[in-house]
C-alpha atoms as a PDB file:
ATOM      1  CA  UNK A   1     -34.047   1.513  -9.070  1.00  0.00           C
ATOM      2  CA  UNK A   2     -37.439   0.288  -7.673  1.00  0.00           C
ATOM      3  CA  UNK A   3     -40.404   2.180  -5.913  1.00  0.00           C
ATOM      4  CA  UNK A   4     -43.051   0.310  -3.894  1.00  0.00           C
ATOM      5  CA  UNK A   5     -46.039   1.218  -1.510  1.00  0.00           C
ATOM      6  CA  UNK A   6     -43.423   0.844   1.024  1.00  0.00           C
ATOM      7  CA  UNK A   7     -40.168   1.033   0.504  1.00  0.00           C
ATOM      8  CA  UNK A   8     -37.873   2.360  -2.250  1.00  0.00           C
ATOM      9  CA  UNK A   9     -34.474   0.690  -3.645  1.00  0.00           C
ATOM     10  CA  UNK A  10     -31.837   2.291  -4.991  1.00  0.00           C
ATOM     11  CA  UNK A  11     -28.465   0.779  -6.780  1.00  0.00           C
ATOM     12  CA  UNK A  12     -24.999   2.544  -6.346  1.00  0.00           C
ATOM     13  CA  UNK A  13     -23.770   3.623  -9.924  1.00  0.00           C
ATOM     14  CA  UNK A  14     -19.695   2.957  -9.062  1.00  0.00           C
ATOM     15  CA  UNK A  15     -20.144  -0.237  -7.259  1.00  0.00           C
ATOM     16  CA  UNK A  16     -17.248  -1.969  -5.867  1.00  0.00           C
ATOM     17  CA  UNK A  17     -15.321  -5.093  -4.192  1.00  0.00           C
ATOM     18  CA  UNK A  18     -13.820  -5.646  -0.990  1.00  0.00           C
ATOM     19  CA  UNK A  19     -10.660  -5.710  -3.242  1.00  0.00           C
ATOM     20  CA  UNK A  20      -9.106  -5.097  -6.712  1.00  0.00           C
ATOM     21  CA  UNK A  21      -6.277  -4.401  -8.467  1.00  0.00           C
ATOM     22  CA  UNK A  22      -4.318  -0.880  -8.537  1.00  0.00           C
ATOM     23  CA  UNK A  23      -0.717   0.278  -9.269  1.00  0.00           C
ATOM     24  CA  UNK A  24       1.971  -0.595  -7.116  1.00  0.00           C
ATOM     25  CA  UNK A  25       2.180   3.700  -6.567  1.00  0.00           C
ATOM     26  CA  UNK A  26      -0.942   3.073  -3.945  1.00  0.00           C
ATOM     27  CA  UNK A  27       1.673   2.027  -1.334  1.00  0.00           C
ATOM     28  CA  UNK A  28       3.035   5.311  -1.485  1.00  0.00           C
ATOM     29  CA  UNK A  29      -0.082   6.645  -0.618  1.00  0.00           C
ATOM     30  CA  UNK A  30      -0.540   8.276   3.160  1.00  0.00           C
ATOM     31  CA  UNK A  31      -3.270  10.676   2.933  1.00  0.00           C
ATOM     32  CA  UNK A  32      -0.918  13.748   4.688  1.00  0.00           C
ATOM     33  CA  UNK A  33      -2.972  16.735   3.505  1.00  0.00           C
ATOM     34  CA  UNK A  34      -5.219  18.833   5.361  1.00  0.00           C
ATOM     35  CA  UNK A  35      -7.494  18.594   2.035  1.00  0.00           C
ATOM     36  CA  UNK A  36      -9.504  15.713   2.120  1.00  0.00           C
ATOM     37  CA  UNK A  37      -9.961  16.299  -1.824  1.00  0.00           C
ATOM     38  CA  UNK A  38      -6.454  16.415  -2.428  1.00  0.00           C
ATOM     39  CA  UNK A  39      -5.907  13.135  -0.428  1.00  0.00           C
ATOM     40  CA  UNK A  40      -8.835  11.531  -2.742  1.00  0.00           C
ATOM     41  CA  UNK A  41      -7.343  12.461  -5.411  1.00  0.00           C
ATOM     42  CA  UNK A  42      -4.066  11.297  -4.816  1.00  0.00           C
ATOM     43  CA  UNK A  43      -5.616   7.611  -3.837  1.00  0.00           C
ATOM     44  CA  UNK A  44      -7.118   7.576  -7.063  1.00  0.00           C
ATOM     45  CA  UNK A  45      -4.233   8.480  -9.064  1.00  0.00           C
ATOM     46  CA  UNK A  46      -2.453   6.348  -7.664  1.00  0.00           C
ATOM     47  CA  UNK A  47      -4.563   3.651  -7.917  1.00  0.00           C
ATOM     48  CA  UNK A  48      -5.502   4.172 -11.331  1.00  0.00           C
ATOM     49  CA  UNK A  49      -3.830   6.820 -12.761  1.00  0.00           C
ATOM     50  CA  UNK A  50      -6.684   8.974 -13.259  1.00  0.00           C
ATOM     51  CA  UNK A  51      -5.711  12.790 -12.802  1.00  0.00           C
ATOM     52  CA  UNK A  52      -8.287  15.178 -10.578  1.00  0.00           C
ATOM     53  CA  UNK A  53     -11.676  13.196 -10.450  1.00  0.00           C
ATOM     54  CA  UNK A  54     -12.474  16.197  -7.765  1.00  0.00           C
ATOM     55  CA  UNK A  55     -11.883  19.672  -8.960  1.00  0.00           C
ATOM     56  CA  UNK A  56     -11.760  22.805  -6.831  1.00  0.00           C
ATOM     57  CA  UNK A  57     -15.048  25.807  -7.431  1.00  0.00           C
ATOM     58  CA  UNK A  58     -13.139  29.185  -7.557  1.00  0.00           C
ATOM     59  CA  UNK A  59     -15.249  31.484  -5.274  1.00  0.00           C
ATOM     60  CA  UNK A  60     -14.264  35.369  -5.420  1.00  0.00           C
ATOM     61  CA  UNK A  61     -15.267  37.926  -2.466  1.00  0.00           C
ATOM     62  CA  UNK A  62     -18.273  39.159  -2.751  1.00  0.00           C
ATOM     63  CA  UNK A  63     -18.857  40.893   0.115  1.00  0.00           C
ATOM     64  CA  UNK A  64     -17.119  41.492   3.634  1.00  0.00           C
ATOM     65  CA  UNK A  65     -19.158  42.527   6.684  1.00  0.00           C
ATOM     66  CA  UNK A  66     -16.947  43.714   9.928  1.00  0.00           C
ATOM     67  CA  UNK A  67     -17.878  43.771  13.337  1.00  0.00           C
ATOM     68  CA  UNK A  68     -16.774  43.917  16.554  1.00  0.00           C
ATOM     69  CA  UNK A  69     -13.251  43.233  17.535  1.00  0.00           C
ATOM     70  CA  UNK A  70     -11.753  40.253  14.920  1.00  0.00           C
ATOM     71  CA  UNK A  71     -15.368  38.939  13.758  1.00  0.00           C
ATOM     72  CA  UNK A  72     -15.763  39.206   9.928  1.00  0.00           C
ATOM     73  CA  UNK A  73     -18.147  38.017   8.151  1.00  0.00           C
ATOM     74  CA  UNK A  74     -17.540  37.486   4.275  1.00  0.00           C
ATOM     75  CA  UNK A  75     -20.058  36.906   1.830  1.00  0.00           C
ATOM     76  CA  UNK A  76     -18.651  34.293  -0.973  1.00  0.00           C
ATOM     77  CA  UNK A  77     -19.803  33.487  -4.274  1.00  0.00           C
ATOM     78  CA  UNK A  78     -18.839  31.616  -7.568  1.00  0.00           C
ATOM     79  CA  UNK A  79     -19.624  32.098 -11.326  1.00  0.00           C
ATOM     80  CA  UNK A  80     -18.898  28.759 -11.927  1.00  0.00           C
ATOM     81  CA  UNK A  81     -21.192  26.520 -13.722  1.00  0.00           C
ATOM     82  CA  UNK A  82     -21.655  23.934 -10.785  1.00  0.00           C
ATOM     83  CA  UNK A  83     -24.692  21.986 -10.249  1.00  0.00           C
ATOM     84  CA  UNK A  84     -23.346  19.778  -7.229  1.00  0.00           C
ATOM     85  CA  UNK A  85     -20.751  20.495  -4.900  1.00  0.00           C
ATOM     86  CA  UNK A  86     -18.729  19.770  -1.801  1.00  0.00           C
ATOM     87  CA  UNK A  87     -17.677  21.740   1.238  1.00  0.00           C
ATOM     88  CA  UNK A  88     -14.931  20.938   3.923  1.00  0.00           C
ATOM     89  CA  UNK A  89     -14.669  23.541   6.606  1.00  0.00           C
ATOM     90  CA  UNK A  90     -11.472  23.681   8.890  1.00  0.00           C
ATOM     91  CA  UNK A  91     -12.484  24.708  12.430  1.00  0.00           C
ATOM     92  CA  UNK A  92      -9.475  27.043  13.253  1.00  0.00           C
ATOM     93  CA  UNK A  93     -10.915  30.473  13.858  1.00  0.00           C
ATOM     94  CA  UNK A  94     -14.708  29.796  11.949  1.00  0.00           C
ATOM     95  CA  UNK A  95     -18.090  30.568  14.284  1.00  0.00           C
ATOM     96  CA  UNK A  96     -20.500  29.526  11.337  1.00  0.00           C
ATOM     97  CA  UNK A  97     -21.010  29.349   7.814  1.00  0.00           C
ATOM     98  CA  UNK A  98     -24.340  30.094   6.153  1.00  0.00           C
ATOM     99  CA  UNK A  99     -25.777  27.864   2.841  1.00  0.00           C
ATOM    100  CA  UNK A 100     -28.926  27.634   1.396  1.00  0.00           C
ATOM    101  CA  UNK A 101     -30.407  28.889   4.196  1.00  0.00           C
ATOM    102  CA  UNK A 102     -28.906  26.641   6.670  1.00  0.00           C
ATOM    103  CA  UNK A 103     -26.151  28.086   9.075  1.00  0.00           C
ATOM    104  CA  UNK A 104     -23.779  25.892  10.397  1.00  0.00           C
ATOM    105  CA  UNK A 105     -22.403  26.829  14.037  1.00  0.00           C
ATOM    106  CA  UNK A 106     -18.671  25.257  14.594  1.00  0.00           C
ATOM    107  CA  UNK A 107     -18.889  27.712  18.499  1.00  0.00           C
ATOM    108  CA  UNK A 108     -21.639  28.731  20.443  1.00  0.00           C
ATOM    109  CA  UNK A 109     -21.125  32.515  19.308  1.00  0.00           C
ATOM    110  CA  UNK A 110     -22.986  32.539  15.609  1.00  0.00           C
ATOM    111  CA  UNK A 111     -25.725  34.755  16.349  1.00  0.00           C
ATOM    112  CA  UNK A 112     -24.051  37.850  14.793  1.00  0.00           C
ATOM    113  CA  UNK A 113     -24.796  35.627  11.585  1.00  0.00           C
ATOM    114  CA  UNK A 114     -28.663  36.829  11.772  1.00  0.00           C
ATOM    115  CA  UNK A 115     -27.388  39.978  11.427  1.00  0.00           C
ATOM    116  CA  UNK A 116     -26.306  40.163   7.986  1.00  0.00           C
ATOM    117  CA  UNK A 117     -29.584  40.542   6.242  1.00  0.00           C
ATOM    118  CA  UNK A 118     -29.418  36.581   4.792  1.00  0.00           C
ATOM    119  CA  UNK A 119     -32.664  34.306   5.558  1.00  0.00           C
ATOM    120  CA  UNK A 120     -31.578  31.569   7.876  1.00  0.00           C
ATOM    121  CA  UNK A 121     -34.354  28.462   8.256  1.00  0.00           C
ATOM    122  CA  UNK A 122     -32.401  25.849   9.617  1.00  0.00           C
ATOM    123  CA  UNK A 123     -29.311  25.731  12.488  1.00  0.00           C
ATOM    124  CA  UNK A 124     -27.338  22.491  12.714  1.00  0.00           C
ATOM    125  CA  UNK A 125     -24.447  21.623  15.144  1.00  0.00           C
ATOM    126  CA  UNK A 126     -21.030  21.482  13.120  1.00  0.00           C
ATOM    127  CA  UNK A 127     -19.658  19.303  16.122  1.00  0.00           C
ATOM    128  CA  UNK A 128     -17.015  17.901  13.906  1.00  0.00           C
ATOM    129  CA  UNK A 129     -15.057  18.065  10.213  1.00  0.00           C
ATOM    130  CA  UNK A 130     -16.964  16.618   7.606  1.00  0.00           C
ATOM    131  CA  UNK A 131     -18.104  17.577   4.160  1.00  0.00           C
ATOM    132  CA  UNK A 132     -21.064  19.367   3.198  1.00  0.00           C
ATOM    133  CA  UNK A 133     -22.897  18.187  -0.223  1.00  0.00           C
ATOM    134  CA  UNK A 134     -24.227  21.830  -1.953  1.00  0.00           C
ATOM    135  CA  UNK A 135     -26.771  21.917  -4.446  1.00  0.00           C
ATOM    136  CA  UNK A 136     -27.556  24.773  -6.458  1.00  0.00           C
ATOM    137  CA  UNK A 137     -26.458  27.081  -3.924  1.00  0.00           C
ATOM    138  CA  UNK A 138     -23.766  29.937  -5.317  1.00  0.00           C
ATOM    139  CA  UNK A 139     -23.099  31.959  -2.331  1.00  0.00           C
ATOM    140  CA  UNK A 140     -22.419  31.313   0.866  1.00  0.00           C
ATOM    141  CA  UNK A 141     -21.513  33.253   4.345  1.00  0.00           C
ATOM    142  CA  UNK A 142     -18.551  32.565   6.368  1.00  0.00           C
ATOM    143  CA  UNK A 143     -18.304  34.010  10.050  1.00  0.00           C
ATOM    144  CA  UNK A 144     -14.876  34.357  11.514  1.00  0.00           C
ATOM    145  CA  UNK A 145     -13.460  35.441  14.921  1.00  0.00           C
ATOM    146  CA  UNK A 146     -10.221  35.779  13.101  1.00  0.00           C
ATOM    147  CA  UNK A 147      -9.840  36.193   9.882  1.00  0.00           C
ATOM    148  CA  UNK A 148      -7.570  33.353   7.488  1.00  0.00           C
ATOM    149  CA  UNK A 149      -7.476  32.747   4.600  1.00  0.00           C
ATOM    150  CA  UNK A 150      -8.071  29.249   2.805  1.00  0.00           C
ATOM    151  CA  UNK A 151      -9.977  28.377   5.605  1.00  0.00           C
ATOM    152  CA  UNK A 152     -12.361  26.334   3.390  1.00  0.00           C
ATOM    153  CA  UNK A 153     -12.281  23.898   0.273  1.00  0.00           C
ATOM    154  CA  UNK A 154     -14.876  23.526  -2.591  1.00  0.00           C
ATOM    155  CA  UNK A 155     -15.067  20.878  -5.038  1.00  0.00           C
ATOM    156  CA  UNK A 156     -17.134  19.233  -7.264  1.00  0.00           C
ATOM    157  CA  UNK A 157     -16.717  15.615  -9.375  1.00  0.00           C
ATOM    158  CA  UNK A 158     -15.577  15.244 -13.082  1.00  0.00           C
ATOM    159  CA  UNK A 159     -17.820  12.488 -13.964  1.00  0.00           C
ATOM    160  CA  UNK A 160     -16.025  12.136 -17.399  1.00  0.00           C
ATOM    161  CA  UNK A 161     -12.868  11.532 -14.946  1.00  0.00           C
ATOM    162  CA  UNK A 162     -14.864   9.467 -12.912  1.00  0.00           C
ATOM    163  CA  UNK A 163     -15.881   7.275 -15.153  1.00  0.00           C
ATOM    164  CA  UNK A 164     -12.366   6.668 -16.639  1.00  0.00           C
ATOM    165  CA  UNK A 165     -11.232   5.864 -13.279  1.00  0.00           C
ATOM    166  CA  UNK A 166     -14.362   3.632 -12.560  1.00  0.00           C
ATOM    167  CA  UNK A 167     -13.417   1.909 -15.518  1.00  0.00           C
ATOM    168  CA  UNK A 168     -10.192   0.913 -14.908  1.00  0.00           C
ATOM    169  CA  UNK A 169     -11.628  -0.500 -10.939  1.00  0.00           C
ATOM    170  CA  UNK A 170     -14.498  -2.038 -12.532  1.00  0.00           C
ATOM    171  CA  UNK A 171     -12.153  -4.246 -14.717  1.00  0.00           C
ATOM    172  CA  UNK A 172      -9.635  -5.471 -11.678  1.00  0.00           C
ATOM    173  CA  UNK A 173     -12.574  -6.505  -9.363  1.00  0.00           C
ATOM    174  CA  UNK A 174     -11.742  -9.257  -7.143  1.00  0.00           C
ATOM    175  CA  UNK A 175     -14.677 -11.197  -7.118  1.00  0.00           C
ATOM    176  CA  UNK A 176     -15.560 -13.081  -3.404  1.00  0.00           C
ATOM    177  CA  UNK A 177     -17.272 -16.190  -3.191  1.00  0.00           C
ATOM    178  CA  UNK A 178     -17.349 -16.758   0.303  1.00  0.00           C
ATOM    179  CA  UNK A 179     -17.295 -14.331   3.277  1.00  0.00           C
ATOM    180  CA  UNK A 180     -17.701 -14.148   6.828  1.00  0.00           C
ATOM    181  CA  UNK A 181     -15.359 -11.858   9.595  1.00  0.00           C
ATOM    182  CA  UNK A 182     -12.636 -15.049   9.569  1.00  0.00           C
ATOM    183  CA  UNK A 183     -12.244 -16.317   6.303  1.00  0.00           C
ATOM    184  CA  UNK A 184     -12.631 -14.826   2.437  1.00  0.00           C
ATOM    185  CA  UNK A 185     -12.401 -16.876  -0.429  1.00  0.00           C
ATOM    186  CA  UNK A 186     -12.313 -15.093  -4.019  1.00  0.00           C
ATOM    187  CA  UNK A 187     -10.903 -15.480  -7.346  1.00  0.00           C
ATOM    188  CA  UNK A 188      -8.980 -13.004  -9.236  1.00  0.00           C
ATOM    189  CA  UNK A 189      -7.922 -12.779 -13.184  1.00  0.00           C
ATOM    190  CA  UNK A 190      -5.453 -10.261 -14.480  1.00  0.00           C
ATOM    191  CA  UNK A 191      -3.244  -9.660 -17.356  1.00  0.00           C
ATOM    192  CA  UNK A 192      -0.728  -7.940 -15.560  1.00  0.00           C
ATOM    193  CA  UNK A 193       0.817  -7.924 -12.016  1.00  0.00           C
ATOM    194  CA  UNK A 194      -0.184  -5.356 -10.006  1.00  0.00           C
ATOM    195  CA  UNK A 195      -1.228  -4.471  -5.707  1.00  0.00           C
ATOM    196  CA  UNK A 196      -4.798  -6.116  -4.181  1.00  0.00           C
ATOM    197  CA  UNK A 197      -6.010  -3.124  -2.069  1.00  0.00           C
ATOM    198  CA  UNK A 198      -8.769  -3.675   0.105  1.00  0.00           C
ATOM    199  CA  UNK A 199     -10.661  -2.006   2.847  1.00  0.00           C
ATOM    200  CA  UNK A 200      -9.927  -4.416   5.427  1.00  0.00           C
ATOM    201  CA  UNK A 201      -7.917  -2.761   8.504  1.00  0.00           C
ATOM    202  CA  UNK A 202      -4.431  -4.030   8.724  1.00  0.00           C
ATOM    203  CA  UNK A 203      -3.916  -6.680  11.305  1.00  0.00           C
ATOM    204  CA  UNK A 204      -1.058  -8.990  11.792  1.00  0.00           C
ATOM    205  CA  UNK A 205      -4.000 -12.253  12.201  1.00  0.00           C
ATOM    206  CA  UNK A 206      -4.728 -11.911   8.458  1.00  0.00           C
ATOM    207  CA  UNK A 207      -2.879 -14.431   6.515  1.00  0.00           C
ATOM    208  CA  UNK A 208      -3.645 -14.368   2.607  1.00  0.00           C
ATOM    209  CA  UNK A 209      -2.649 -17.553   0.344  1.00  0.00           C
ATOM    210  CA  UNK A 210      -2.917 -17.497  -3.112  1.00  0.00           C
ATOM    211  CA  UNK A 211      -3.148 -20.441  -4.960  1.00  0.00           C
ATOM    212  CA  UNK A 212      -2.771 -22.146  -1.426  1.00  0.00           C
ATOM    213  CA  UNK A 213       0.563 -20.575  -0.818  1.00  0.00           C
ATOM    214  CA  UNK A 214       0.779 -17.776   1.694  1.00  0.00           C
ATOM    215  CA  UNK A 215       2.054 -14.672   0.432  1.00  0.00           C
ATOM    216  CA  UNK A 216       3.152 -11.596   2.225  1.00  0.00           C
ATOM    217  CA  UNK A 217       1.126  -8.772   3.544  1.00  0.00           C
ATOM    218  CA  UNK A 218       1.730  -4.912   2.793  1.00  0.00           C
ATOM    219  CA  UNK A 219      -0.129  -1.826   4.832  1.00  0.00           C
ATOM    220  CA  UNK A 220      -1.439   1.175   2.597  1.00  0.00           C
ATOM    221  CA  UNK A 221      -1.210   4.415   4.790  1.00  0.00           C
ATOM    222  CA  UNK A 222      -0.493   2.476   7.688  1.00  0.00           C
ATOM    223  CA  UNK A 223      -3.999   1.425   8.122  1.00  0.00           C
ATOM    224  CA  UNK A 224      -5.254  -0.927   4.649  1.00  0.00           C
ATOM    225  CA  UNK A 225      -4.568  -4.392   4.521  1.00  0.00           C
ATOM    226  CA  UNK A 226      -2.659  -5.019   0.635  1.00  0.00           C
ATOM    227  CA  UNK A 227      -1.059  -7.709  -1.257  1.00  0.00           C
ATOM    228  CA  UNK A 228       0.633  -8.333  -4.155  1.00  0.00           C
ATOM    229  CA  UNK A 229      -0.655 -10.734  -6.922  1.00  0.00           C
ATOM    230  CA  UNK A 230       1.094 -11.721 -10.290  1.00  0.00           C
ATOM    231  CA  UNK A 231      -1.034 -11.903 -13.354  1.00  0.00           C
ATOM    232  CA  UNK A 232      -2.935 -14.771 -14.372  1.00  0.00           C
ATOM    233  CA  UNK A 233      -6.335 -16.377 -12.973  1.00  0.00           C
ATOM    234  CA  UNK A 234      -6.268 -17.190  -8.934  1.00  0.00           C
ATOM    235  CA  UNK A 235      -7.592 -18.523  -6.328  1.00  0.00           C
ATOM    236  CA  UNK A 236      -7.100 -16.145  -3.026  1.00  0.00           C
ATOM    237  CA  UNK A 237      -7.973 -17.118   0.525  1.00  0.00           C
ATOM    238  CA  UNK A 238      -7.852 -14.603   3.491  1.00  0.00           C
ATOM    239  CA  UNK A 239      -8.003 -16.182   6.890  1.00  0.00           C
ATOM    240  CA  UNK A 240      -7.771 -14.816   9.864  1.00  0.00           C
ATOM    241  CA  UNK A 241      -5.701 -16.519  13.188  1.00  0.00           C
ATOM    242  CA  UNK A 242      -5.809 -14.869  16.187  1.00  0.00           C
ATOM    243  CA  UNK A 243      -1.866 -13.424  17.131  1.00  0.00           C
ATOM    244  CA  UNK A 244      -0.224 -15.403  19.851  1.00  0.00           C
ATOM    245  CA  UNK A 245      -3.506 -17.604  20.431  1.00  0.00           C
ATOM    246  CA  UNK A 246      -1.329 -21.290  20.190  1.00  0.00           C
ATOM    247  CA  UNK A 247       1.771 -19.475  22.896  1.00  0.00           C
ATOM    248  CA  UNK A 248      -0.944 -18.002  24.957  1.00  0.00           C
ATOM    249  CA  UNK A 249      -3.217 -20.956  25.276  1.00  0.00           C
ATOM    250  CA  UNK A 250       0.071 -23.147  26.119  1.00  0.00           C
ATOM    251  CA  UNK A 251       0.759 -20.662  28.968  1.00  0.00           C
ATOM    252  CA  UNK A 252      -2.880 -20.669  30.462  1.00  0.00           C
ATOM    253  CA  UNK A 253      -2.541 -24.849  30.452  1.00  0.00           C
ATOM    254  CA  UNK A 254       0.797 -24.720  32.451  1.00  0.00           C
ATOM    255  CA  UNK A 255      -0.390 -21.624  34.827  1.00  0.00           C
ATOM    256  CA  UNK A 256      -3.475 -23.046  35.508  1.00  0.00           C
ATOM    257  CA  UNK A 257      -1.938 -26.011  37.677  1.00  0.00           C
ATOM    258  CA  UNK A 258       0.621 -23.544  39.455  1.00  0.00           C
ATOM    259  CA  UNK A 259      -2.259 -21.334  40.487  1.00  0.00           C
ATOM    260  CA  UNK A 260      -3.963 -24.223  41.661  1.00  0.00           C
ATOM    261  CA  UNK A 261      -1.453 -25.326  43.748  1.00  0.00           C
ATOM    262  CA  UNK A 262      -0.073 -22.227  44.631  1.00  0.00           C
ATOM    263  CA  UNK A 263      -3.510 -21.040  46.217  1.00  0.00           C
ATOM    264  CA  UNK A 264      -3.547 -24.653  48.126  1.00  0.00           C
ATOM    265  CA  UNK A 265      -0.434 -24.022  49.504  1.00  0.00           C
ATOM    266  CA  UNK A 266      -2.019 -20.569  50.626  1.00  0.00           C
ATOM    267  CA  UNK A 267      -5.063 -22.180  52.515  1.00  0.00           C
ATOM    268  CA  UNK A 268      -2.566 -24.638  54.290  1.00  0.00           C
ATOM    269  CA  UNK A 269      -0.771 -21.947  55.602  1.00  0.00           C
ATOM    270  CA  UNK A 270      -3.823 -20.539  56.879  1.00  0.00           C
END
């Protein structure tokens, strides 16, 4: 976006809210596959009804290497057209994958992967799942102590998808005027009724009013805090109250005398 002696700024292309509207189907939504695309694509689905923004890269056998005992080595690659794309590695029985010239070691017993005739320049410590972004890369090299299959998922974006489903967001932003960890205050215009998502964490403190009148709470995967909202233009609070603060303050004002008393009693005794 902007490029200076010192610093350079850049500006998100999908930018979002704390909170907008999707389809009531979100609630249904629990992110129960082991594919993190899948589970992606499901949220956005049923958020917006936008089919497959992530689509899997078909990669075909290219080569398999075997060596001692259970450890294979199998050399993947795809004919597909793809710029950009993602990896997700499941641990199970994988020592390392290899690319671009970077292997990534999942157990301390990899080095067999220098042994398969492929340039390695870089070694980084795959501690933990996550997702690799690929560019431009059309192979890759997968060591195994045991061999399974779909051990590994590829995908890449539809932007065309993307954009329909960015579209649909974009339009049923909430937009906040005030903010701080306690209290939100935002306003909200729809033509049709529909679920507030938003990335707050579920918590029984958070109370949200619209139009000053509180309204009930839902939880998306049993982790988002949600709401429903009717169409029309809005004014919505969120505020949050601490659970149990007014009970538990009332019974730290009656103990405190008791414990003062009780430890006078105590040094009398004495």
């Amino acid at each position: 976006y902007e490029t200076s002696e010192n610093y350079n700024t850049y500006r998100s292309k999908y930018p979002t809210s704390l909170m907008f509207k999707v389809n009531n189907d979100l609630l249904d939504w629990y992110s129960d596959f082991d594919n993190p695309f899948i589970n992606q694509n499901d949220f956005i689905e049923k958020s917006t009804g936008a089919i497959d923004v992530l689509k899997e890269v078909n990669f075909e056998v290219e080569y398999t290497h075997y060596y001692e005992g259970d450890k294979t080595v199998i050399h993947y690659e795809t004919y597909d057209d793809i710029v950009n794309y993602y990896l997700y590695i499941l641990k199970g029985d994988i020592d390392f994958i290899i690319v671009d010239g970077t292997l990534y070691y999942m157990s301390d017993d990899y080095h067999y992967g220098y042994d398969i005739g492929v340039d390695v320049v870089d070694t980084q410590d795959y501690n933990e799942n996550y997702i690799i972004n690929v560019s431009d890369a059309y192979d890759i090299y997968i060591g195994y102590s045991n061999f399974q299959s779909d051990a590994f998922y590829a995908y890449f974006i539809d932007e065309e998808a993307l954009n329909d489903a960015y579209d649909i967001i974009k339009n049923n932003l909430v937009i906040i005027e005030e903010f701080d960890e306690h209290y939100i205050k935002a306003n909200f215009t729809s033509s049709e009724d529909g679920l507030v998502y938003t990335s707050i964490p579920y918590d029984n403190g958070w109370h949200v009013y619209i139009d000053g009148n509180e309204v009930e709470t839902n939880i998306i995967a049993d982790t988002l805090l949600a709401f429903n909202i009717e169409k029309g233009s809005h004014k919505i609070e969120l505020k949050y109250k601490i659970p149990l603060l007014i009970p538990s303050t009332i019974i730290t004002i009656i103990s405190l005398p008791l414990v003062y008393l009780f430890n006078k009693k105590i040094k009398k005794n004495n």
